[in-house]
N, C-alpha and C. Protein backbone atom coordinates (compact mmCIF):
# COMPACT_ATOMS: atom_id res chain seq x y z
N UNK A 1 0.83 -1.18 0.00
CA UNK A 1 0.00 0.00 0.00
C UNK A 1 0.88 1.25 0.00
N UNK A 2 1.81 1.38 0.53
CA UNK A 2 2.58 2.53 1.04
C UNK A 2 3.24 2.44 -0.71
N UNK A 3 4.03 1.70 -1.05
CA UNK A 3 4.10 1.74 -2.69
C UNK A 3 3.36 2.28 -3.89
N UNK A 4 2.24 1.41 -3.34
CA UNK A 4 1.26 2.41 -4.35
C UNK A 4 1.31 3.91 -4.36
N UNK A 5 1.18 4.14 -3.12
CA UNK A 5 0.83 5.35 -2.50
C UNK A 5 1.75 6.55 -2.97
N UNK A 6 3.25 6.04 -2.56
CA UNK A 6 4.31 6.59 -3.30
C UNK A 6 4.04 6.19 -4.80
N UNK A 7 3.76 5.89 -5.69
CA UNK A 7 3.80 6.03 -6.66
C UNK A 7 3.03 6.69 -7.60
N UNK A 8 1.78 6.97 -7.00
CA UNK A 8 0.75 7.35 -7.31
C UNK A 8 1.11 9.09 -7.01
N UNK A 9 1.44 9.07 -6.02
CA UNK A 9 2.14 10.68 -5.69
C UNK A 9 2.80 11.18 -6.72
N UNK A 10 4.02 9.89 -6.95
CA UNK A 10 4.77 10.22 -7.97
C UNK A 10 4.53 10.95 -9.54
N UNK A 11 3.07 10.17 -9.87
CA UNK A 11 2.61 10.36 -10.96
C UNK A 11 2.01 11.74 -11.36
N UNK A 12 1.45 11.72 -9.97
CA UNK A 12 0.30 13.58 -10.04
C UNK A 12 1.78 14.16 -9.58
N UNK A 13 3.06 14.22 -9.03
CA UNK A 13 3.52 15.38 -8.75
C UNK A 13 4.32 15.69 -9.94
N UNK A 14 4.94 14.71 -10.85
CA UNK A 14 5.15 14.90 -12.07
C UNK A 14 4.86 15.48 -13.05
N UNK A 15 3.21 15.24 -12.90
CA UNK A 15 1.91 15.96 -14.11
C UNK A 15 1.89 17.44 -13.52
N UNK A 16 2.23 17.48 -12.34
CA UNK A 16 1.34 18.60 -11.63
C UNK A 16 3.12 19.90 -12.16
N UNK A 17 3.85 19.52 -12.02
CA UNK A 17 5.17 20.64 -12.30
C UNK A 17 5.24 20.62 -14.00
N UNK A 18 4.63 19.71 -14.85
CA UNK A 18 4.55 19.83 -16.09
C UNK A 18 3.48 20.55 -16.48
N UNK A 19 2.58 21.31 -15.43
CA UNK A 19 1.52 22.09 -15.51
C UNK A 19 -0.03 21.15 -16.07
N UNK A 20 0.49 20.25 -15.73
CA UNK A 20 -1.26 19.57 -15.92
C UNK A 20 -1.85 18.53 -14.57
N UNK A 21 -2.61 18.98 -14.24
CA UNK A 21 -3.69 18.95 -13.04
C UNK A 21 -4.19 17.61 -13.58
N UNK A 22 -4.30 16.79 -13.22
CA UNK A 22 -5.03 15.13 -13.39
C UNK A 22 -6.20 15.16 -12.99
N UNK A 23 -6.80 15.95 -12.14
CA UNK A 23 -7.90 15.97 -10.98
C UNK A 23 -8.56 17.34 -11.40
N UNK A 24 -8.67 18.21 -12.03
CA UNK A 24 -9.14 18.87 -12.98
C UNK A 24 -9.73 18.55 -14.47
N UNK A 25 -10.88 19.03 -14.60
CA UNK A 25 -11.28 18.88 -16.45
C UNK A 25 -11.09 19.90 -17.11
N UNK A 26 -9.53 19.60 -17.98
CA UNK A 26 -9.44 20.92 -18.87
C UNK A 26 -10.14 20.21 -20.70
N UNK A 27 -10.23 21.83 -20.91
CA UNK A 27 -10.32 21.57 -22.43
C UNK A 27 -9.33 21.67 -23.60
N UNK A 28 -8.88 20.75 -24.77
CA UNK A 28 -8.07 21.11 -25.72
C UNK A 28 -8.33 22.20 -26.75
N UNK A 29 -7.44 22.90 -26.96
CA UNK A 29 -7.34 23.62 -28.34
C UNK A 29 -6.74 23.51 -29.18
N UNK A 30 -6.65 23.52 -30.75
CA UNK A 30 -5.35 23.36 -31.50
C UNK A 30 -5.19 24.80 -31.81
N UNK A 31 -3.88 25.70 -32.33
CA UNK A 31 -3.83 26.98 -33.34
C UNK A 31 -2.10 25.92 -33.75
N UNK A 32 -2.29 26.91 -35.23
CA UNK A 32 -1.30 26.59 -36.27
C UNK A 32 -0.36 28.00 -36.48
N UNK A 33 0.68 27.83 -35.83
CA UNK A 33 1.42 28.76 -36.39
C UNK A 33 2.66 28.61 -37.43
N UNK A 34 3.18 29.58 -38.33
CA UNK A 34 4.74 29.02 -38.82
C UNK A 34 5.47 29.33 -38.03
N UNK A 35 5.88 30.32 -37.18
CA UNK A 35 7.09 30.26 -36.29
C UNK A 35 6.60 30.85 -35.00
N UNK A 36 6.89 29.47 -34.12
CA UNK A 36 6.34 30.53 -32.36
C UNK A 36 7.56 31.65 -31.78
N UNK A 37 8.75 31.37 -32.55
CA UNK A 37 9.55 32.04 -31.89
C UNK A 37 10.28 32.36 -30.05
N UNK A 38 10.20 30.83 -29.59
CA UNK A 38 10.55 30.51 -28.45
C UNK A 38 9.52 30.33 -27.93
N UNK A 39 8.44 30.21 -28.29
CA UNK A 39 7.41 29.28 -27.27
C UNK A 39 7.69 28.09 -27.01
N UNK A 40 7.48 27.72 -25.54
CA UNK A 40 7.55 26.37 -25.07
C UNK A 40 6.83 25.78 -24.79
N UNK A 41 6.25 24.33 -24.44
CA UNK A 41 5.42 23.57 -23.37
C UNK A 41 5.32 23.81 -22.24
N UNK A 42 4.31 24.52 -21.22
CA UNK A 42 4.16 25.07 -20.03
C UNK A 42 3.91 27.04 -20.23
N UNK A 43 4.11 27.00 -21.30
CA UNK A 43 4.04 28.74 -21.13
C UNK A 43 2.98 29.22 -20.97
N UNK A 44 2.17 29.91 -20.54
CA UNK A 44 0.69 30.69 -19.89
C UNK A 44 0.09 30.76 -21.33
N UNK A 45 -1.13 30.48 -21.31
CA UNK A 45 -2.60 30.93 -21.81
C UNK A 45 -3.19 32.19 -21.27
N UNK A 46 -3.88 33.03 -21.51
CA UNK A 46 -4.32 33.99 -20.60
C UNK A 46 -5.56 34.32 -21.89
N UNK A 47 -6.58 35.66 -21.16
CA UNK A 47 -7.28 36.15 -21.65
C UNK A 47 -7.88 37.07 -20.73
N UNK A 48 -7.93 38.03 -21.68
CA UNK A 48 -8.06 39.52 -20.90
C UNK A 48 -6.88 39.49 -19.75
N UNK A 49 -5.49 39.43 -19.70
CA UNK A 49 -4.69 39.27 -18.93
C UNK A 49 -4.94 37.85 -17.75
N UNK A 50 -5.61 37.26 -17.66
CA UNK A 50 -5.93 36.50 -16.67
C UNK A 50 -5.45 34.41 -17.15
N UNK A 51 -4.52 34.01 -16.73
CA UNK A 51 -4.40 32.88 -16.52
C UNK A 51 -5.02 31.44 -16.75
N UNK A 52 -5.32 31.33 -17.95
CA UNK A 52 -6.58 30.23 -18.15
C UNK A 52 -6.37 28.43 -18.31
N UNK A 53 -5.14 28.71 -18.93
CA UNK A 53 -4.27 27.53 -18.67
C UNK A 53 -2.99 28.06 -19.30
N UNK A 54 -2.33 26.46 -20.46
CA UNK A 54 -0.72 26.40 -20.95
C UNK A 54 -0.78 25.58 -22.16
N UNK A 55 0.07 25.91 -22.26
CA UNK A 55 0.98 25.52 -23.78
C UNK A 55 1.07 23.95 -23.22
N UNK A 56 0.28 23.04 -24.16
CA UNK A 56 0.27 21.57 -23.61
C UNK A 56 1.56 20.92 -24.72
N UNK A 57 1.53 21.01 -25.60
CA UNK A 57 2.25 20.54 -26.96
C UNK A 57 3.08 21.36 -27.73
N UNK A 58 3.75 21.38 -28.79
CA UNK A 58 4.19 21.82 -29.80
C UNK A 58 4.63 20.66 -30.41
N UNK A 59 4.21 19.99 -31.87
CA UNK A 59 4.64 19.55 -32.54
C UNK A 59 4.44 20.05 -34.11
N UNK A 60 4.80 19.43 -35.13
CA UNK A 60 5.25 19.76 -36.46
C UNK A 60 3.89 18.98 -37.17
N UNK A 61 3.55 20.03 -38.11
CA UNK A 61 1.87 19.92 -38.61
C UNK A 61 2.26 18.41 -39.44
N UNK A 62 1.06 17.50 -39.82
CA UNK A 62 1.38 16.48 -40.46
C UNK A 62 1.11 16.79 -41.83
N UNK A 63 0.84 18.14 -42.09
CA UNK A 63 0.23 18.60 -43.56
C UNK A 63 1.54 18.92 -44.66
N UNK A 64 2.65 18.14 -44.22
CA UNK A 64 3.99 18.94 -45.05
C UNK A 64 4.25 20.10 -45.12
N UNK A 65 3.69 21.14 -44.75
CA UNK A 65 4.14 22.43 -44.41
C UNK A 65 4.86 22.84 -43.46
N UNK A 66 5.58 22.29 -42.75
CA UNK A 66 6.57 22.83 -41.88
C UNK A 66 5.94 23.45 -40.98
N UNK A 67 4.36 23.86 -40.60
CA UNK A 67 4.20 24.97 -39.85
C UNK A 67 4.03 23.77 -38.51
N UNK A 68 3.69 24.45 -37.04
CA UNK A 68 3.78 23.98 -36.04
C UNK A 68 2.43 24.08 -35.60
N UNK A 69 1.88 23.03 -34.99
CA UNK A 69 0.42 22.72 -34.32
C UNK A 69 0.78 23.15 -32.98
N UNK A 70 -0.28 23.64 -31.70
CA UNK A 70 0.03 23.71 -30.74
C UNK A 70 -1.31 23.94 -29.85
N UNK A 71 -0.68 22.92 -29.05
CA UNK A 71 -2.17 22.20 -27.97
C UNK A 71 -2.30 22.98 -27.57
N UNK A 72 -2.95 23.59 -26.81
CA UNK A 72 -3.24 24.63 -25.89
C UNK A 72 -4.47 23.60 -24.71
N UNK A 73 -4.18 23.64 -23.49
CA UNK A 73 -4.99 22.92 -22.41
C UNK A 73 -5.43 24.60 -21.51
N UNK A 74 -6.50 24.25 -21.63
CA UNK A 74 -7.83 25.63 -20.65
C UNK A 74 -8.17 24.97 -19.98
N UNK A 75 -7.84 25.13 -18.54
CA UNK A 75 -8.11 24.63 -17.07
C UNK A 75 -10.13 25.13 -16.61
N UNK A 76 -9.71 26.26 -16.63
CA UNK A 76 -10.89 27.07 -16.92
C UNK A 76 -11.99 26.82 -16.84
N UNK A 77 -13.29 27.63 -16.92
CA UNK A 77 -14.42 26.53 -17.46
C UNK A 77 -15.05 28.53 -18.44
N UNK A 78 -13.63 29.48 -18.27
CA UNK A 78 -14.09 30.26 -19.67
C UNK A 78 -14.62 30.08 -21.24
N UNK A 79 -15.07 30.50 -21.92
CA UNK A 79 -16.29 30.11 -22.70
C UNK A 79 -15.63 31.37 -23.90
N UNK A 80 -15.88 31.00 -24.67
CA UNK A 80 -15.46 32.23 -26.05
C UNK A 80 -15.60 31.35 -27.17
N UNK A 81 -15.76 31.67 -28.32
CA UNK A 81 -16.37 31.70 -29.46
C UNK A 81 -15.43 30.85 -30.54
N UNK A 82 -16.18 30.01 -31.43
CA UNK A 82 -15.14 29.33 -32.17
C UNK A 82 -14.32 30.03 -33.03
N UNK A 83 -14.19 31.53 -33.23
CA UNK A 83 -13.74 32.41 -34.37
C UNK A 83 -13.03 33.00 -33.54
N UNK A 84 -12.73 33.15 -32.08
CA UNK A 84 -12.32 33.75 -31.27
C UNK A 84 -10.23 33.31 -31.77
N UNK A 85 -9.56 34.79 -31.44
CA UNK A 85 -8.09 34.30 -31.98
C UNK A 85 -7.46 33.82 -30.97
N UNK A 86 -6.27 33.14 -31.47
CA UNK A 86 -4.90 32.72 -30.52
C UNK A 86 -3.83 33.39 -30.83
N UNK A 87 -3.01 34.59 -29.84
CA UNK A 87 -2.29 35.54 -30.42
C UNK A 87 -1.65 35.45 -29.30
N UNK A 88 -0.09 34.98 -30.37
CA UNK A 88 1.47 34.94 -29.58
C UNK A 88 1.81 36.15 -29.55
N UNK A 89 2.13 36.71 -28.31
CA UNK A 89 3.20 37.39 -28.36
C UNK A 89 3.83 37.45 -26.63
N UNK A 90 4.96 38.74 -26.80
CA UNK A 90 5.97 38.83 -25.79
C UNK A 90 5.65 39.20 -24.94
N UNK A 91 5.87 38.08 -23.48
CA UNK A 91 5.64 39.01 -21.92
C UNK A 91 6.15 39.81 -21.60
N UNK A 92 7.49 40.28 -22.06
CA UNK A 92 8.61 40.99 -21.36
C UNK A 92 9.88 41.29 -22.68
N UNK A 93 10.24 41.83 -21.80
CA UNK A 93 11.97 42.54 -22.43
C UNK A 93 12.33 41.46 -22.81
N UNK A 94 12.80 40.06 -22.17
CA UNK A 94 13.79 39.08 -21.73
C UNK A 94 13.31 38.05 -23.07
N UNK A 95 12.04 38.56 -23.19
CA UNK A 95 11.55 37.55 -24.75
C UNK A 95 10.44 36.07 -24.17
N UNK A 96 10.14 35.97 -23.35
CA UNK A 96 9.52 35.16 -22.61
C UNK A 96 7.87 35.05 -23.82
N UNK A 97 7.22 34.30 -23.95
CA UNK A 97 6.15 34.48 -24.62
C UNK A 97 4.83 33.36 -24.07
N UNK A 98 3.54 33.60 -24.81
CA UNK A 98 2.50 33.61 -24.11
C UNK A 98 1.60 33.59 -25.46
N UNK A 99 0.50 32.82 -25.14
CA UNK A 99 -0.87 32.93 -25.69
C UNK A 99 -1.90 33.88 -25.28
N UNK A 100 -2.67 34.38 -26.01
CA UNK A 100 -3.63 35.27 -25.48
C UNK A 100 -4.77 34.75 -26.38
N UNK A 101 -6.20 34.50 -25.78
CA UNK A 101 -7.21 34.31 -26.40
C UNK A 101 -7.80 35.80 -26.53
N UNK A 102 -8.03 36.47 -27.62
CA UNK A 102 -8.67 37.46 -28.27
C UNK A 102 -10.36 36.87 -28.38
N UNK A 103 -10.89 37.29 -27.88
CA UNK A 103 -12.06 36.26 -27.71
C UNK A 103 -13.26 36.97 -29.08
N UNK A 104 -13.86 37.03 -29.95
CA UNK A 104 -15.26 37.29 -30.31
C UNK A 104 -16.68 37.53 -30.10
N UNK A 105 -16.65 38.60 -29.79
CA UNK A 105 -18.25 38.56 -28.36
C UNK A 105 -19.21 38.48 -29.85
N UNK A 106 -18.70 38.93 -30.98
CA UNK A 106 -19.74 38.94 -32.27
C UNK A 106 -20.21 37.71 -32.46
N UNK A 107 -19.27 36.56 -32.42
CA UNK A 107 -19.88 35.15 -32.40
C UNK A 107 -20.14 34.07 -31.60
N UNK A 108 -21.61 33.76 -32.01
CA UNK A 108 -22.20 33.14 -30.63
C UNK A 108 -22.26 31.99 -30.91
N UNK A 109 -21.32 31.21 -31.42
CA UNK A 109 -20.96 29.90 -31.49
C UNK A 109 -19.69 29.53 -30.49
N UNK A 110 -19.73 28.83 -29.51
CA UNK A 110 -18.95 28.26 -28.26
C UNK A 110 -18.11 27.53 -28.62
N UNK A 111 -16.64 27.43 -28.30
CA UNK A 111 -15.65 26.47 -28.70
C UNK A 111 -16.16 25.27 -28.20
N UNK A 112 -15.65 24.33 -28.75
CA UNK A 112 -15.45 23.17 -27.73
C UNK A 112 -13.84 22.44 -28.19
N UNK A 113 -13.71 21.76 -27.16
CA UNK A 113 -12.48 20.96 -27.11
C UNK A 113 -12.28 20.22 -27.85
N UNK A 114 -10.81 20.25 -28.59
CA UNK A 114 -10.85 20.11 -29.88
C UNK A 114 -10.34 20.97 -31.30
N UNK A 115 -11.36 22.19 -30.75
CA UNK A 115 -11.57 23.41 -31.55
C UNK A 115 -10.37 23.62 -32.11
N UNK A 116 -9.99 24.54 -33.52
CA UNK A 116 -8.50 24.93 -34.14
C UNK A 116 -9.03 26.65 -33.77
N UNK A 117 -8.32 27.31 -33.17
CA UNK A 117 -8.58 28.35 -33.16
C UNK A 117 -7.68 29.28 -34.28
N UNK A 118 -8.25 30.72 -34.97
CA UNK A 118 -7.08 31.21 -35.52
C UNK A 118 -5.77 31.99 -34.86
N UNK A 119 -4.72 31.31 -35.16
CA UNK A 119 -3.23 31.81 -35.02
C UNK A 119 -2.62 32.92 -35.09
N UNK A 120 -2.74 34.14 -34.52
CA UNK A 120 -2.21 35.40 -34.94
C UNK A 120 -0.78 35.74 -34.20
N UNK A 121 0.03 36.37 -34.55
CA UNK A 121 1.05 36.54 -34.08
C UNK A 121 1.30 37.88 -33.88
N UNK A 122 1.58 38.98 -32.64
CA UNK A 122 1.75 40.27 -32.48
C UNK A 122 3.03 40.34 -32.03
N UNK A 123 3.74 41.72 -33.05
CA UNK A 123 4.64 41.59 -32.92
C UNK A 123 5.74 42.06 -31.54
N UNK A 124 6.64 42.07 -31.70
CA UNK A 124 7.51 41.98 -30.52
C UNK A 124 8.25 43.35 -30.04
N UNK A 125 8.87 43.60 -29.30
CA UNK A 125 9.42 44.85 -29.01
C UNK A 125 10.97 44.55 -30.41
N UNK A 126 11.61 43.88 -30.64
CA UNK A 126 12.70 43.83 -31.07
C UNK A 126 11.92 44.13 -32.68
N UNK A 127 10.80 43.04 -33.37
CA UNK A 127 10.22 43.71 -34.40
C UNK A 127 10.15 45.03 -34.94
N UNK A 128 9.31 45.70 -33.50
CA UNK A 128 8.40 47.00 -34.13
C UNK A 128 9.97 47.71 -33.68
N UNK A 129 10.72 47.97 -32.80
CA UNK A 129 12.65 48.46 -33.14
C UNK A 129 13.11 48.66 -34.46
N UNK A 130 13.44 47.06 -35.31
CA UNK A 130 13.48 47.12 -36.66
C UNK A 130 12.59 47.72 -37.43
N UNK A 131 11.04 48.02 -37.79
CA UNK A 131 10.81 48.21 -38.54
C UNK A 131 10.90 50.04 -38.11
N UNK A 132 11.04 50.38 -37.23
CA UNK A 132 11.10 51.70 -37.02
C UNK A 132 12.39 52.59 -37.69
N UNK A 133 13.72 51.86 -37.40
CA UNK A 133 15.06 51.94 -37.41
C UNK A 133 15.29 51.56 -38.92
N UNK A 134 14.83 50.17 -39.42
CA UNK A 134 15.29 50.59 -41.38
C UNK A 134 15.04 52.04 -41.66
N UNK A 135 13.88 52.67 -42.07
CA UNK A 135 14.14 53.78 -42.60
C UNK A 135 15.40 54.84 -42.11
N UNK A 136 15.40 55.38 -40.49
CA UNK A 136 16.20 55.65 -40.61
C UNK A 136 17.54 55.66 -40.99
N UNK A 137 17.87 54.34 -41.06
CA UNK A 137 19.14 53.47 -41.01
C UNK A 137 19.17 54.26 -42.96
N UNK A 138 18.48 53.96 -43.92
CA UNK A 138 18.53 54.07 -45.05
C UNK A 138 18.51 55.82 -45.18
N UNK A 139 18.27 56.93 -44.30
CA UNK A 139 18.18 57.70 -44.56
C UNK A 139 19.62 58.46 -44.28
N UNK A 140 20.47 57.95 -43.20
CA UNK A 140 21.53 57.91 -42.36
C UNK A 140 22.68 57.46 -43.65
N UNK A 141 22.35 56.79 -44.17
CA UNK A 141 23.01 55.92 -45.62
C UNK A 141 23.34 56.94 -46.69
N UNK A 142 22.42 57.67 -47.13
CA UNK A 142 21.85 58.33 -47.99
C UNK A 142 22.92 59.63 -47.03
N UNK A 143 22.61 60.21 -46.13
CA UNK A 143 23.27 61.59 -45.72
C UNK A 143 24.95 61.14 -45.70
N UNK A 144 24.81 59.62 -45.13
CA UNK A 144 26.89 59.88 -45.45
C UNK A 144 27.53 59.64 -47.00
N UNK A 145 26.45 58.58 -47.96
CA UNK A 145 26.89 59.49 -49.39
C UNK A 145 27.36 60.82 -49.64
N UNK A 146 26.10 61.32 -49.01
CA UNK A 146 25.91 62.64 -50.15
C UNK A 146 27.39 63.80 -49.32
N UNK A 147 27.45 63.16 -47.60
CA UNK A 147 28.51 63.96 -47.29
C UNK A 147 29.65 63.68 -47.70
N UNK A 148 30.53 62.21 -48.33
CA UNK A 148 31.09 61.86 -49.10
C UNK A 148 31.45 62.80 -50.60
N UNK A 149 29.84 62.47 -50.73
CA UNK A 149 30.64 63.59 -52.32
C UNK A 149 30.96 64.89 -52.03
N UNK A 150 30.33 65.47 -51.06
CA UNK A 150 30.88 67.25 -50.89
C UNK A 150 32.40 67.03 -50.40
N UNK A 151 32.64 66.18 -49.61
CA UNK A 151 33.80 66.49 -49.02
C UNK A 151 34.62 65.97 -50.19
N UNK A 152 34.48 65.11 -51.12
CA UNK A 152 35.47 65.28 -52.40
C UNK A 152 35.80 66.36 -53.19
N UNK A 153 34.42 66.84 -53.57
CA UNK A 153 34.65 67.86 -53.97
C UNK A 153 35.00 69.15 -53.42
N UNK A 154 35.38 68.81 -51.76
CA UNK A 154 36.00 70.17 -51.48
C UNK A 154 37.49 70.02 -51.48
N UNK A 155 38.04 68.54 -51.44
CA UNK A 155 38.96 67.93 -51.43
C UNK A 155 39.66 68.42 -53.30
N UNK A 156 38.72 68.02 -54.27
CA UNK A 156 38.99 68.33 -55.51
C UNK A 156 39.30 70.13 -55.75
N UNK A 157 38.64 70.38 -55.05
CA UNK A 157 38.43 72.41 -55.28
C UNK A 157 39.87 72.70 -54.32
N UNK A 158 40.48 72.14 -53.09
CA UNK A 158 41.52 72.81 -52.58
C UNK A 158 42.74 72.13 -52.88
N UNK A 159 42.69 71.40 -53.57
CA UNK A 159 44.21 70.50 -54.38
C UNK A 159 44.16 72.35 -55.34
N UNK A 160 42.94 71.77 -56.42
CA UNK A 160 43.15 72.54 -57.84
C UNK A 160 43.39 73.97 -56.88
N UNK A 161 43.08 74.78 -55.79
CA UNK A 161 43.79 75.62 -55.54
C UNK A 161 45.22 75.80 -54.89
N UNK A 162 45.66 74.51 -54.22
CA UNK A 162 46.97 74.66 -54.00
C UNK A 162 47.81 74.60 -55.16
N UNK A 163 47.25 74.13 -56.34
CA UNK A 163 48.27 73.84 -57.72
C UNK A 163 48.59 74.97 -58.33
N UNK A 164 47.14 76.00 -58.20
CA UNK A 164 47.30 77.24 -58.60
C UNK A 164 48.12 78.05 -58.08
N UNK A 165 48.25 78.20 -56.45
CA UNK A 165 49.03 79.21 -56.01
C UNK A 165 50.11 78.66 -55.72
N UNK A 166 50.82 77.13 -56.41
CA UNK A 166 52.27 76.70 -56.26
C UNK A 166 52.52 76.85 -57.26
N UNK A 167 51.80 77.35 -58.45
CA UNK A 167 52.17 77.51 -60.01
C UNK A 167 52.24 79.07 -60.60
N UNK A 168 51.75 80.05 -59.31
CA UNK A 168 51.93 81.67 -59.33
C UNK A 168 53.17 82.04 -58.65
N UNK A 169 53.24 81.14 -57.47
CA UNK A 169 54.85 81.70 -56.86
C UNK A 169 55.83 81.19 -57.69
C-alpha cells in the first residue's frame, strides 16, 4: 500500500510541475502557427490578462508544411467563441512568450475541445525596433553618401587651388 501510494504521488507530482492537473477537467485547443519564436510547453494561456491555462504541446503539422500545431490545455471553465483568436506574443523585455485568447463577443458559437482556433502573431518589441530603425538606417546611408561627395569635392576644389598658387609663386 505505502508503494502504491508513493507512486501514485509520484505520478500527479510529475503531471502537476509539467503544468497539468489530473484531478481537474481541462479543455483542448489546436492553433497553427509558422514560427512561435521561443514558445515552449508550459508557457501561460491567458485572456483579458488572466491565466486560463498552458501551452500543452508543440509539434510539427502532419500537412507537409513545416508549420507547427500547438495544444493549448484551458483549465478554466471560460467560454469564447469558435472564431475567437490565438495571439502569440511577448511578456517581457527578456523575450519570454505567451498565448492570449482574443475572444469574439460577435460570435455566438462556443468552442469546444478540440476546436483549431485562428493563429495570430503580435509583434515583438525587437520587431516593431526594426521596422522603425530601417528607414532611418537608409536615410543615415543616404546623408553619409551625399557627405562623401561634398567632401570630395572640397577635397577636388583645394588640391586645384593649391596647384594654382604653387604655379603663381
Amino acid at each position: 500500500v505505502l508503494v502504491m501510494t508513493g507512486l501514485v504521488m509520484t505520478i500527479f507530482s510529475f503531471n502537476y510541475l509539467k503544468g497539468i492537473n489530473l484531478l481537474e477537467k481541462s479543455r483542448h485547443f489546436l492553433v497553427v502557427y509558422e514560427n512561435v519564436e521561443g514558445l515552449v510547453a508550459s508557457n501561460p494561456v491567458t485572456i483579458n490578462g488572466f491565466k486560463i491555462g498552458n501551452v500543452q504541446k508543440i509539434n510539427l503539422s502532419d500537412d507537409g508544411t513545416n508549420s507547427l500545431e500547438i495544444k493549448l490545455m484551458i483549465d478554466n471553465e471560460v467560454e469564447f467563441s469558435k472564431s475567437s483568436k490565438a495571439e502569440l506574443y511577448e511578456t517581457g523585455l527578456i523575450g519570454g512568450k505567451a498565448i492570449a485568447i482574443i475572444p469574439n463577443y460577435e460570435d455566438s458559437s462556443i468552442a469546444v475541445s478540440g476546436d483549431y482556433l485562428l493563429g495570430t502573431i503580435k509583434p515583438g518589441l525587437t520587431e516593431l525596433v526594426n521596422q522603425k530603425l530601417t528607414p532611418l538606417q537608409d536615410k543615415l546611408e543616404s546623408a553619409i553618401q551625399n557627405a562623401d561627395k561634398v567632401m570630395l569635392n572640397v577635397n577636388e576644389l583645394l588640391s586645384d587651388c593649391l596647384l594654382y598658387t604653387s604655379d603663381a609663386a
